[in-house]
Protein backbone atom coordinates (compact mmCIF):
# COMPACT_ATOMS: atom_id res chain seq x y z
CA UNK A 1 -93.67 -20.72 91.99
CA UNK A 2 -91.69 -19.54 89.05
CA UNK A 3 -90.63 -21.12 86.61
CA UNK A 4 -86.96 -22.15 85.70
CA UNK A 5 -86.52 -20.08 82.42
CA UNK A 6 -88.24 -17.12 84.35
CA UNK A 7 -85.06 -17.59 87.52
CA UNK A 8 -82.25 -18.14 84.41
CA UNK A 9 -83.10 -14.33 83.59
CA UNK A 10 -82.76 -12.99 87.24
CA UNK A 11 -80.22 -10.15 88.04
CA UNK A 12 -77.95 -11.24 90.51
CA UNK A 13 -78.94 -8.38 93.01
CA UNK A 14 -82.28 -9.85 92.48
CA UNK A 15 -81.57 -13.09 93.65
CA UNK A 16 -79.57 -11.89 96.44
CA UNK A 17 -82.34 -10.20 97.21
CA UNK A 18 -84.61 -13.37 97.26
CA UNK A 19 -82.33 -15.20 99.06
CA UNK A 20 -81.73 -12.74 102.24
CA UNK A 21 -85.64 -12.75 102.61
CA UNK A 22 -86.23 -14.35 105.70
CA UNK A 23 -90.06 -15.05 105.09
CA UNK A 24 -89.37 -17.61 102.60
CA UNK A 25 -89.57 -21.36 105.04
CA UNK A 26 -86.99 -23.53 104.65
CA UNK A 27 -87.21 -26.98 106.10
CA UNK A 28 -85.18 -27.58 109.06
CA UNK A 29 -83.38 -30.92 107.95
CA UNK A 30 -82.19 -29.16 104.55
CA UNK A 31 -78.90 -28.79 104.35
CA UNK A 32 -77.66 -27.08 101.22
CA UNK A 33 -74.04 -29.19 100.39
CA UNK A 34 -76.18 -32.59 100.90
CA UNK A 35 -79.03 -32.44 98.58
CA UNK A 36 -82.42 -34.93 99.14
CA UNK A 37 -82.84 -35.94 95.78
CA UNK A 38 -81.01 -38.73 94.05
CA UNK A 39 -79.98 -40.29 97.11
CA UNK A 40 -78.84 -43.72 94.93
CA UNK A 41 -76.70 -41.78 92.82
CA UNK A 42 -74.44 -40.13 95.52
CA UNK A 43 -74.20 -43.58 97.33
CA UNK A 44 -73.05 -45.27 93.61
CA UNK A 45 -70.28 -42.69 93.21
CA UNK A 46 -69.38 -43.24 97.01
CA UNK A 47 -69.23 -47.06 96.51
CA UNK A 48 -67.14 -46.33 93.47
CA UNK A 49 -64.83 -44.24 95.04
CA UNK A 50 -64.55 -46.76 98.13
CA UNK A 51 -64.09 -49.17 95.18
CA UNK A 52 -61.09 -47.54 93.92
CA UNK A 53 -59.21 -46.71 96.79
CA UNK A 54 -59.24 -50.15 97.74
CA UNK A 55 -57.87 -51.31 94.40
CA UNK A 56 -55.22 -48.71 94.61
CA UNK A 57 -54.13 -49.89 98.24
CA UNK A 58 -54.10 -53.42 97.25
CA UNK A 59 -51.96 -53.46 93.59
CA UNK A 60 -49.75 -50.76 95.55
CA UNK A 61 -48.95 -53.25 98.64
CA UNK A 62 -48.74 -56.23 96.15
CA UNK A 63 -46.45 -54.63 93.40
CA UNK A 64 -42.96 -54.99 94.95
CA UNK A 65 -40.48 -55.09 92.57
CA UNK A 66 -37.69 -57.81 93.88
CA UNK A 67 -33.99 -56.49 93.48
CA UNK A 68 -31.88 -57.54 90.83
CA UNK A 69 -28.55 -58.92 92.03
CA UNK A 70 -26.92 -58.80 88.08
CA UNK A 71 -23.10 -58.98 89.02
CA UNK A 72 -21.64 -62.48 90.42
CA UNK A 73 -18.65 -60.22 90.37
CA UNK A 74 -17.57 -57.26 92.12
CA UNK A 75 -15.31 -55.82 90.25
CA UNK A 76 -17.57 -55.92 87.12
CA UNK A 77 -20.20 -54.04 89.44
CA UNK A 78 -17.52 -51.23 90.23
CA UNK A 79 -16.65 -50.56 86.13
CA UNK A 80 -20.78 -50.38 85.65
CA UNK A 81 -20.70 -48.02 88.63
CA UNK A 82 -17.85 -46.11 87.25
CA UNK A 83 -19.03 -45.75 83.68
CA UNK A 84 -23.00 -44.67 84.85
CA UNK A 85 -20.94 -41.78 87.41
CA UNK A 86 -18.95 -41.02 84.40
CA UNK A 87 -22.02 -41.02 81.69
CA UNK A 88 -23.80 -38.93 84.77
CA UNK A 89 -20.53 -36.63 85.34
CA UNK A 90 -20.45 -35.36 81.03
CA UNK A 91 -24.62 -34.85 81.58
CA UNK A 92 -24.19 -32.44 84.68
CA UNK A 93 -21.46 -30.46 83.03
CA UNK A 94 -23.40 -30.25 79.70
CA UNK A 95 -26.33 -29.29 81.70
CA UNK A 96 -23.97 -26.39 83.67
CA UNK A 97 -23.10 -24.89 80.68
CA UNK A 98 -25.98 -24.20 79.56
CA UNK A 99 -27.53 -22.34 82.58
CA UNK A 100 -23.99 -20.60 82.44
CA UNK A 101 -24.97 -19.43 78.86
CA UNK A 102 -28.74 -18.53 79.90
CA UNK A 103 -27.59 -16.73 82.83
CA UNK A 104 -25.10 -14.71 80.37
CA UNK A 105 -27.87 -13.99 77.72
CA UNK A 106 -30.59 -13.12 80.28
CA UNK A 107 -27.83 -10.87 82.08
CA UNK A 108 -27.25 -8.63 78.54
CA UNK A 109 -31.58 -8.91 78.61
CA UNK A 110 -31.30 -6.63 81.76
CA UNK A 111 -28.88 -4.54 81.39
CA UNK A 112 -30.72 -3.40 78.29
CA UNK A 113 -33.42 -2.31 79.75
């Protein structure tokens, strides 16, 4: 058997080599993505995981935010409507303008090259 430091300074053609040679016995319940050892370790981070999946289910079914009804009055809703489309109206066309001006800049980019 070698020993640890002596595999660390193995080629990797070498152990390619030592793992295509069929002589070597490998037991028949070994499975190399589910390792033997440490058996209480992989169950702790499964019961952990199991853990926090449940948490996350429950606070996301419990956390429902109620609607606000904050006009009595319609017409007060309409001028808070009005003033958000019109705060949302000057955004879009300050936010046009500039990709009009970076299209214009990258456009003279191109055309000198």
């Amino acid at each position: 058997m070698k020993r640890i430091q002596d595999i660390e300074k193995l080629s990797v053609v070498e152990l390619e080599r030592i793992g295509a040679d069929e002589s070597i016995p490998v037991p028949a319940d070994w499975h190399p993505l589910l390792p033997r050892r440490n058996t209480a370790a992989r169950w702790s981070v499964a019961a952990a995981a199991v853990a926090v999946l449940i948490g996350l289910g429950w606070f996301g079914f419990q956390y429902e935010p109620a609607p606000k009804d904050t006009f009595d009055d319609p017409y007060l809703a309409y001028a808070a409507i009005e003033k958000t489309m019109a705060r949302m109206s000057v955004d879009v066309n300050q936010a046009v303008i500039k990709v009009t001006e970076a299209e214009q800049r990258l456009g003279q980019i191109y055309k000198q090259r």
